[in-house]
Protein backbone atom coordinates (compact mmCIF):
# COMPACT_ATOMS: atom_id res chain seq x y z
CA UNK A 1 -11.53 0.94 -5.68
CA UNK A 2 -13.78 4.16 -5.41
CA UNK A 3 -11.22 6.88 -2.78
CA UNK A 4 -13.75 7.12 0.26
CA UNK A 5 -11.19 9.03 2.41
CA UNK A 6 -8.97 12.11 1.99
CA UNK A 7 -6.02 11.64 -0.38
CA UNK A 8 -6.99 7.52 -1.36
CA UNK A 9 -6.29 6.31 -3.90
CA UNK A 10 -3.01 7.82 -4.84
CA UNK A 11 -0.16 7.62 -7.11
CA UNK A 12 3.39 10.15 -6.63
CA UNK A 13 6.35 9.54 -8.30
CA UNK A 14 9.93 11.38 -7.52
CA UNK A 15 13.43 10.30 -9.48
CA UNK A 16 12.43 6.65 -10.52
CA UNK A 17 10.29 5.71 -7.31
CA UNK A 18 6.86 5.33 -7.31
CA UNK A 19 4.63 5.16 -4.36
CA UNK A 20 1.27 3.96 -5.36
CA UNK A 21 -2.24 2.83 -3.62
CA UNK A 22 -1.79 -0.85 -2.60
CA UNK A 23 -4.43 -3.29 -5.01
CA UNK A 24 -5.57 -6.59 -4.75
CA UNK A 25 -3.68 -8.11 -7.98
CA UNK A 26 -0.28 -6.83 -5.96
CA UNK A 27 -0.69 -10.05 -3.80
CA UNK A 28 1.14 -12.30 -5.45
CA UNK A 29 4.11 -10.21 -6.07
CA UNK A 30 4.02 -8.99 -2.38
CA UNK A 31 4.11 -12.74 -1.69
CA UNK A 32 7.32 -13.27 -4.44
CA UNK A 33 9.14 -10.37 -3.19
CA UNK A 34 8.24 -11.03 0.77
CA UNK A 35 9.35 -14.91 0.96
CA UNK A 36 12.47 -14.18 -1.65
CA UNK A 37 13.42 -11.35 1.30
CA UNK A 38 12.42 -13.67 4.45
CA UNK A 39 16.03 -13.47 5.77
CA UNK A 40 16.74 -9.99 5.37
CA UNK A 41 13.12 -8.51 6.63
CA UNK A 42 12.72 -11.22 9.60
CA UNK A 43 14.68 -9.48 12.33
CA UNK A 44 12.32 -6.49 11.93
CA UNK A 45 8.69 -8.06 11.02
CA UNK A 46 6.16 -7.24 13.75
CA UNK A 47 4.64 -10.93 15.34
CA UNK A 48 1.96 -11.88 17.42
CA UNK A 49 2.44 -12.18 21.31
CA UNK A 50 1.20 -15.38 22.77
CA UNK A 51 -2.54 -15.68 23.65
CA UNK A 52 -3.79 -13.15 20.42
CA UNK A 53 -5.45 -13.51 17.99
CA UNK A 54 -3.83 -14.83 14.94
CA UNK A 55 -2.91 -12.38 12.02
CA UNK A 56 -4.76 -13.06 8.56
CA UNK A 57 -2.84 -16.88 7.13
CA UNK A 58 -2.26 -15.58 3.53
CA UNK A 59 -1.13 -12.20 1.77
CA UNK A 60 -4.46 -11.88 -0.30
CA UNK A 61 -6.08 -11.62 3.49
CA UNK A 62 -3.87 -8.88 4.11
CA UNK A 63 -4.50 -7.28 0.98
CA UNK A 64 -7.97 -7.50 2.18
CA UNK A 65 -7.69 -6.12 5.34
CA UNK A 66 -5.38 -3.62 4.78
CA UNK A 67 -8.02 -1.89 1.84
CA UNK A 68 -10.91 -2.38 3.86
CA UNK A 69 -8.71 -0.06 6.75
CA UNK A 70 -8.22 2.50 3.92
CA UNK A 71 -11.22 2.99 2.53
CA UNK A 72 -12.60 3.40 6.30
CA UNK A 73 -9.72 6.24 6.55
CA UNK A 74 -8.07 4.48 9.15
CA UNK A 75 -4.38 3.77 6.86
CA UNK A 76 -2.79 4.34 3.41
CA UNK A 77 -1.45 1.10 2.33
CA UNK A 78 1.51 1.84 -0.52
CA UNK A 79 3.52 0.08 -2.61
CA UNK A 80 7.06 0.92 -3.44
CA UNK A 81 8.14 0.41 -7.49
CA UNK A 82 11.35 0.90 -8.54
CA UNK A 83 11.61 0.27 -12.40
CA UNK A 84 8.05 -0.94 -12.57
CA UNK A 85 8.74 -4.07 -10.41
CA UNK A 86 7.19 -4.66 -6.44
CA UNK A 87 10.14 -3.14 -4.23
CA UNK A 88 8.67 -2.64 -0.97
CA UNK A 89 6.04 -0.91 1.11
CA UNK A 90 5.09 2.39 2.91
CA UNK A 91 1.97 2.16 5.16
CA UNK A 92 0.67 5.20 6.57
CA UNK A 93 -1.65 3.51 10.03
CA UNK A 94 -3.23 5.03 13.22
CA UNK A 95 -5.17 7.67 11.14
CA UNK A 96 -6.28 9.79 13.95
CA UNK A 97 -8.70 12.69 13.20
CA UNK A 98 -10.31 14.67 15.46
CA UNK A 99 -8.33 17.12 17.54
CA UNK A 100 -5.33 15.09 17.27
CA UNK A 101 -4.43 14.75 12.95
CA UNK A 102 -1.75 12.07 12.72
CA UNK A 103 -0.31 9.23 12.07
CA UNK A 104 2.19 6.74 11.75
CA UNK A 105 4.22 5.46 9.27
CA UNK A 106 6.39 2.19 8.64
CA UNK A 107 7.97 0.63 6.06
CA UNK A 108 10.49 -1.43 4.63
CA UNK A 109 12.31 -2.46 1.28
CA UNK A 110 13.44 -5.17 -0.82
CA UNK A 111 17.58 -6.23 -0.50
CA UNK A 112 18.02 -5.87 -3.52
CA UNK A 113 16.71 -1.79 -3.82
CA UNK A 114 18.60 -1.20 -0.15
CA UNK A 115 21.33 1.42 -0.31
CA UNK A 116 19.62 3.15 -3.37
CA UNK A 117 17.97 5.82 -1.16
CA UNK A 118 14.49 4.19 -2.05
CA UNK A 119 13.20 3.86 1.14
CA UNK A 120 14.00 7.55 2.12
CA UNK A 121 12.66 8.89 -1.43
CA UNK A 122 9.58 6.99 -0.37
CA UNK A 123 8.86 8.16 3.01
CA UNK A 124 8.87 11.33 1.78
CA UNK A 125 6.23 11.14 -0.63
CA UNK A 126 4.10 9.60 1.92
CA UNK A 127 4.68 12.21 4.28
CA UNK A 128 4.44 15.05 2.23
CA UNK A 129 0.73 13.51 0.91
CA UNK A 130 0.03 12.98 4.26
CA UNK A 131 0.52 16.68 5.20
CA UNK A 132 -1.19 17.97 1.65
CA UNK A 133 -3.78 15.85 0.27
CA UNK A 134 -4.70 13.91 3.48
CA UNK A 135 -4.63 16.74 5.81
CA UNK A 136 -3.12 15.45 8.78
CA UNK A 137 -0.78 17.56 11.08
CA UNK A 138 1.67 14.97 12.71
CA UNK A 139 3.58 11.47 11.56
CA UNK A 140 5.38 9.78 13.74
CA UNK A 141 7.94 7.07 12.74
CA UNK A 142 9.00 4.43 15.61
CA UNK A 143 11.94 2.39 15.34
CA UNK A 144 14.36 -0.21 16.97
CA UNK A 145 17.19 1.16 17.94
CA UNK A 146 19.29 -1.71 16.63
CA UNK A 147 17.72 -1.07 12.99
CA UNK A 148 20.67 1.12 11.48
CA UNK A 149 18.99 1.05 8.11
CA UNK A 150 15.91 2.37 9.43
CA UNK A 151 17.18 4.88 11.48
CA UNK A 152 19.63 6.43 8.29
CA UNK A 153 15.75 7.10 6.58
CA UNK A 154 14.62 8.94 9.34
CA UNK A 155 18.51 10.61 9.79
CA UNK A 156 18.53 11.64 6.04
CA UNK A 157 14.62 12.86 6.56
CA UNK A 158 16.07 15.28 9.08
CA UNK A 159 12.84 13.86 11.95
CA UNK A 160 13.66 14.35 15.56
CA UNK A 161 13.82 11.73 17.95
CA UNK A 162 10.81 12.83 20.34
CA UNK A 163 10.69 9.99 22.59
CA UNK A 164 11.80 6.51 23.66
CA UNK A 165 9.19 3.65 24.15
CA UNK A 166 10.49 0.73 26.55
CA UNK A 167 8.59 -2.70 24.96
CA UNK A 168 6.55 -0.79 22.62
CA UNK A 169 6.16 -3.90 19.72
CA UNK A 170 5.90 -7.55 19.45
CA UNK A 171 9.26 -7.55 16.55
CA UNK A 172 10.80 -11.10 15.98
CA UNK A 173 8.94 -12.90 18.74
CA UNK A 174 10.00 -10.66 21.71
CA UNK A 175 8.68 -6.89 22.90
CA UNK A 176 11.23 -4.81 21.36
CA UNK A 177 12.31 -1.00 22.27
CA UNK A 178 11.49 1.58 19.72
CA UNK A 179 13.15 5.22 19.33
CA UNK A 180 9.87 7.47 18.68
CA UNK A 181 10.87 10.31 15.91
CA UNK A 182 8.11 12.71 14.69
CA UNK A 183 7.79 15.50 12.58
CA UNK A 184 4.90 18.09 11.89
CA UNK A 185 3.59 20.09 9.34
CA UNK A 186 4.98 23.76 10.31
CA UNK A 187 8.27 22.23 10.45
CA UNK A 188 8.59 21.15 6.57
CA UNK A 189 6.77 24.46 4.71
CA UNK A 190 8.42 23.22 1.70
CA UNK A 191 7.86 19.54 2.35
CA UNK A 192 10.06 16.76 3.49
CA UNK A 193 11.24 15.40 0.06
CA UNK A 194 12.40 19.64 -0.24
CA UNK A 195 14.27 18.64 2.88
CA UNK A 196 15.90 15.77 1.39
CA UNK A 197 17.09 17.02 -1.88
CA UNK A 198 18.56 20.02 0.65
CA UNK A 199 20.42 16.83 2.22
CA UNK A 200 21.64 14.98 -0.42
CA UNK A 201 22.95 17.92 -2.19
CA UNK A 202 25.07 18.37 0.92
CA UNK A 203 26.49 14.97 0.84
């Protein structure tokens, strides 16, 4: 796929986890890894309100849609390997330009990666891309505030919470509450995955 936008394709790699540019062959083992995880990702999975329009029926219409969006600039579909096999996702969505140079992030990981500090290794990377090669000044990362594995990426990522949004997504059927967290470039000069090293050599 020919990188029409800043920073797309890509492909960064820190300690064993590799965030790479989402392709079309990853559909099936998207599919394998999302419907073997249906239990643990459910509670969390953004749905359709009532009277919208339906969401594409099959993963290979995702795929689609979601590299159409990025080579339009508008996201940064990734996927998450860990040992060369499908573990998850990072998409980087809202691409705002302009005056305004952000974005926002969300992401999730397979049960059987969770606890391995994949998901925060991840983030980073996307992040600090989004900063460098992308160019953008501001991510924001939203989440429920009864999502404790979540919120220990954005804790160990050192974001501030920056706001709280009543209703703010359609999660599990029902319009859920998010915790809004945000960080911007002049805060990380050495980068977020810096930041998190910092942290874990703390621990």
């Amino acid at each position: 796929m020919p990188g029409t936008s800043p920073g797309w394709p890509a492909h960064l790699e820190s300690e064993g986890v590799v965030l790479r540019s989402l392709r079309k062959s990853d559909a099936d083992a998207w599919q394998a890894v999302r419907q073997r995880n249906h239990d643990w990702l459910r509670p969390w999975d953004a749905t359709v309100p009532p009277g919208s329009a339906p969401r594409p029926s099959s993963y290979k219409l995702v795929t689609k849609s979601l590299l159409q969006q990025a080579r339009q600039g508008a996201c940064l579909p990734f996927v998450i390997e860990v040992d060369g096999k499908f573990a998850g996702q990072v998409t980087v969505s809202n691409v705002a330009r302009g005056s305004a140079q952000w974005a926002s992030i969300g992401y999730w990981v397979a049960a059987e990666v969770a606890g391995r500090g994949v998901a925060p290794r991840a983030v980073a990377l996307a992040i600090d891309h989004c900063f460098g090669s992308v160019g953008l000044h501001r991510i924001e990362i939203c989440v429920r505030p009864e999502n404790s594995n979540s919120l220990r990426v954005v804790e160990k990522l050192g974001l501030e919470q920056v706001g709280y949004a009543p209703r703010f997504l359609h999660i599990d059927g029902e319009w859920r509450d998010h915790r809004v967290f945000a960080v911007t470039v002049e805060e990380v000069p050495r980068g977020i995955l810096a930041r998190l090293s910092t942290h874990q050599s703390h621990q």
